[in-house]
Protein backbone atom coordinates (compact mmCIF):
# COMPACT_ATOMS: atom_id res chain seq x y z
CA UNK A 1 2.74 -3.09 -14.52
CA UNK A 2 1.75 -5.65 -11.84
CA UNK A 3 5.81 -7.31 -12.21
CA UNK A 4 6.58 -3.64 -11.65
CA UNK A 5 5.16 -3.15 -8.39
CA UNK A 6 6.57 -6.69 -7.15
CA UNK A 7 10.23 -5.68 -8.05
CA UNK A 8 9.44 -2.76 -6.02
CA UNK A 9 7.78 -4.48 -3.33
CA UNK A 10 10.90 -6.53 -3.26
CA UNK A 11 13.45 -3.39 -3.69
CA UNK A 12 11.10 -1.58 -0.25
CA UNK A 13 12.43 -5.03 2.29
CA UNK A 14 15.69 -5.26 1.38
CA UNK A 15 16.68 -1.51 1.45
CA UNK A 16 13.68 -0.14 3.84
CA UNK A 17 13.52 3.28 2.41
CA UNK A 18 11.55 6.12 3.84
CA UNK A 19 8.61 7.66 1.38
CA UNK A 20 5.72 9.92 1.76
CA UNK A 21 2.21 9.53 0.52
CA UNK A 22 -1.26 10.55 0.22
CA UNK A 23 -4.46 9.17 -0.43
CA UNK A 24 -7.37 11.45 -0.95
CA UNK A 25 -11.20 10.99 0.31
CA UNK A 26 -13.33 12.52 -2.72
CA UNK A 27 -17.04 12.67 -1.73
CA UNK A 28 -19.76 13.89 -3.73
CA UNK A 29 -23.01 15.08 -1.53
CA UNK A 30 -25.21 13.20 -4.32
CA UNK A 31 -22.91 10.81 -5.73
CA UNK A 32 -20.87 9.86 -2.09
CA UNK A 33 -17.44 8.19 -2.45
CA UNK A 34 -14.68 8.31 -5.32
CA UNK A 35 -12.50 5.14 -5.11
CA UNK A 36 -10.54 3.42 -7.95
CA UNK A 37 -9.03 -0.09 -8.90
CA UNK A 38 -5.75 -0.70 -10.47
CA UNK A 39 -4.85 -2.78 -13.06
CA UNK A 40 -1.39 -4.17 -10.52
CA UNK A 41 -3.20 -5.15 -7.52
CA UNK A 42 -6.80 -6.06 -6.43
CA UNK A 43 -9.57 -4.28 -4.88
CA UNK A 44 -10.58 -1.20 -4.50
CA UNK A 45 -8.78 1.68 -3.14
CA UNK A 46 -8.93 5.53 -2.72
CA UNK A 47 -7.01 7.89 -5.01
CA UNK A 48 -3.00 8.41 -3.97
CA UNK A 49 0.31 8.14 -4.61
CA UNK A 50 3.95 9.61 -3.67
CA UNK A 51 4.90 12.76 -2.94
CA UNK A 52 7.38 13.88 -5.50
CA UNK A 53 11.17 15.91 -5.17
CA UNK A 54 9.75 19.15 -4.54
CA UNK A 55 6.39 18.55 -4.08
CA UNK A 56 4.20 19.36 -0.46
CA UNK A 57 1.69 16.94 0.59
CA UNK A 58 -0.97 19.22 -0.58
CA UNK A 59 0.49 19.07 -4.12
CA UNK A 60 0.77 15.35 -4.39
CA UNK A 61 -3.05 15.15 -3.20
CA UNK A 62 -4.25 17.49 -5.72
CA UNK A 63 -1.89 15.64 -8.80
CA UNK A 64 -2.93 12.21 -7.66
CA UNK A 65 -6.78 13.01 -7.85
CA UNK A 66 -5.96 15.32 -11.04
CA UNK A 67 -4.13 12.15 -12.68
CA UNK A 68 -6.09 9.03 -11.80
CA UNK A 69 -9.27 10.81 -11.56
CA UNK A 70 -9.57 13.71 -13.73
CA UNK A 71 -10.12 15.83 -10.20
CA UNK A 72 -9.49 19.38 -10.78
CA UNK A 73 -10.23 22.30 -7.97
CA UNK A 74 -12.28 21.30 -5.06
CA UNK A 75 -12.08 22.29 -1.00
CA UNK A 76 -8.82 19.95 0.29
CA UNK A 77 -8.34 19.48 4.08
CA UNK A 78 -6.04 17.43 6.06
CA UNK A 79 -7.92 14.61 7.92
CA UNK A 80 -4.89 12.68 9.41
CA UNK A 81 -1.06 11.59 9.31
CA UNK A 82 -0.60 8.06 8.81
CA UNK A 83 2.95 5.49 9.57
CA UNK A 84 3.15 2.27 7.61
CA UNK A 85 5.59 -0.59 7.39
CA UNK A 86 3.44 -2.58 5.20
CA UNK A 87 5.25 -3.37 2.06
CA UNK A 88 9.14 -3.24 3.61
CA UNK A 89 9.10 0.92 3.53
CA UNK A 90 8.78 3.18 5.89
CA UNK A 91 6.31 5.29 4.41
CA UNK A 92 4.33 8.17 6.19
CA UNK A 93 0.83 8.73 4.17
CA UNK A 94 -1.08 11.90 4.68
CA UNK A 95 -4.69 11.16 4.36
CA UNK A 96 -7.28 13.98 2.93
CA UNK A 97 -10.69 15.10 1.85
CA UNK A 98 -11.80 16.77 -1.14
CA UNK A 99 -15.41 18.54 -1.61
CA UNK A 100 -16.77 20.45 -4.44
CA UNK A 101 -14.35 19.45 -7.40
CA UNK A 102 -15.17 19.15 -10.96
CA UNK A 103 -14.67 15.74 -13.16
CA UNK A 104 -13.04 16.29 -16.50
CA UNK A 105 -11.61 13.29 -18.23
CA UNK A 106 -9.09 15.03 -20.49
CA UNK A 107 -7.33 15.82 -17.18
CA UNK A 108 -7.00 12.31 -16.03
CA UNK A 109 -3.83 10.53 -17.17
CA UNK A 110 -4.73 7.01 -19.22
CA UNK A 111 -0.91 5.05 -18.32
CA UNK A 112 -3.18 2.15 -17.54
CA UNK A 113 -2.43 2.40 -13.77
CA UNK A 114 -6.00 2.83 -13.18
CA UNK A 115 -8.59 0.36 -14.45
CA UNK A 116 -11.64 1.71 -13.10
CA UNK A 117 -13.14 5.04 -11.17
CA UNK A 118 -16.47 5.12 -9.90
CA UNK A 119 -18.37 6.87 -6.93
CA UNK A 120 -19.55 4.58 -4.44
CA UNK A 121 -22.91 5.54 -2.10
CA UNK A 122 -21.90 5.08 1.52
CA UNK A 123 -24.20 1.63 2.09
CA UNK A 124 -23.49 0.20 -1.29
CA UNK A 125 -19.13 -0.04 -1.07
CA UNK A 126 -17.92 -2.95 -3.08
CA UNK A 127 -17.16 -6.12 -1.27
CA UNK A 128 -13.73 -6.12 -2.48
CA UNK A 129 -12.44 -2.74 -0.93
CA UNK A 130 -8.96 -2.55 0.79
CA UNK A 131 -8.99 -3.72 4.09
CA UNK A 132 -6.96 -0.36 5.08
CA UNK A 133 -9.10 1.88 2.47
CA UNK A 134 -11.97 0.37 4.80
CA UNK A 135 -10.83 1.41 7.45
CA UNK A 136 -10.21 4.83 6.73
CA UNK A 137 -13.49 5.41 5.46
CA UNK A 138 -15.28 4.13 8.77
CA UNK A 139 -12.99 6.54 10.76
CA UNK A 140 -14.00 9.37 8.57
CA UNK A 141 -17.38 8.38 8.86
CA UNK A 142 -17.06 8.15 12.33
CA UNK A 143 -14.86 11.83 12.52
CA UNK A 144 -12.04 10.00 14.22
CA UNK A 145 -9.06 8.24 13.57
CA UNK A 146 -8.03 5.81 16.39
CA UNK A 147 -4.43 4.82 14.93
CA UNK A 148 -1.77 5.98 13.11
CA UNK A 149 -0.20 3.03 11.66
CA UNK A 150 -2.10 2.63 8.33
């Protein structure tokens, strides 16, 4: 998986295409943040992907968390709209939060993108979280977002 996503990586400079994407704050009142690591790259990130052919923002949010996570149901709201040049594409990310869903494993898609889930409480985030996944959590935290370049 991890040559995958550098021919990709490599595909996204030469040919700059334009994508959309979400990532998706879960938070649990008791158990606080849902973030997950992936077997291709290291850290810790939040829950997200592309939008598919078809598919609205809101959709790809509620797959993403449905297929990494086993997310199913909850309250969804839009927090922000995000622009990123990052990796060589021009990729607009829609950031969002989910309350009040249910975990159910058989849901959750085992293609051994994701190596690990686990809810985080808001003082105890792992050391090696995403620089941008930390910043997006401080700005919810905070109730503002103060750029949008990701």
């Amino acid at each position: 998986m991890a040559w995958y996503h550098s021919l990709q990586r490599w595909y996204w400079k030469i040919r700059k295409p334009i994508t959309l994407g979400v990532r998706v704050i879960v938070t649990d009142e008791q158990k606080g943040v849902l973030l997950i690591r992936h077997t291709y790259v290291n850290g810790w990130y939040l829950p997200g992907g592309g939008v598919e052919k078809g598919e609205s923002f809101f959709d790809a949010a509620r797959r993403e968390v449905q297929e990494e996570c086993g997310l199913l149901g909850g309250q969804i709201r839009l927090c922000h709209l995000f622009y990123s040049e990052r990796e060589g594409k021009r990729d607009h990310i829609a950031l969002f939060h989910v309350t009040d869903g249910r975990m159910d494993e058989k849901w959750s898609r085992n293609d051994g993108e994701v190596a690990e889930k686990m809810f985080f409480q808001w003082d105890q985030l792992p050391e090696d979280l995403s620089p941008a996944t930390h910043r997006r959590l401080e700005e919810f935290r905070e109730r503002t977002f103060l750029d949008d370049r990701w």
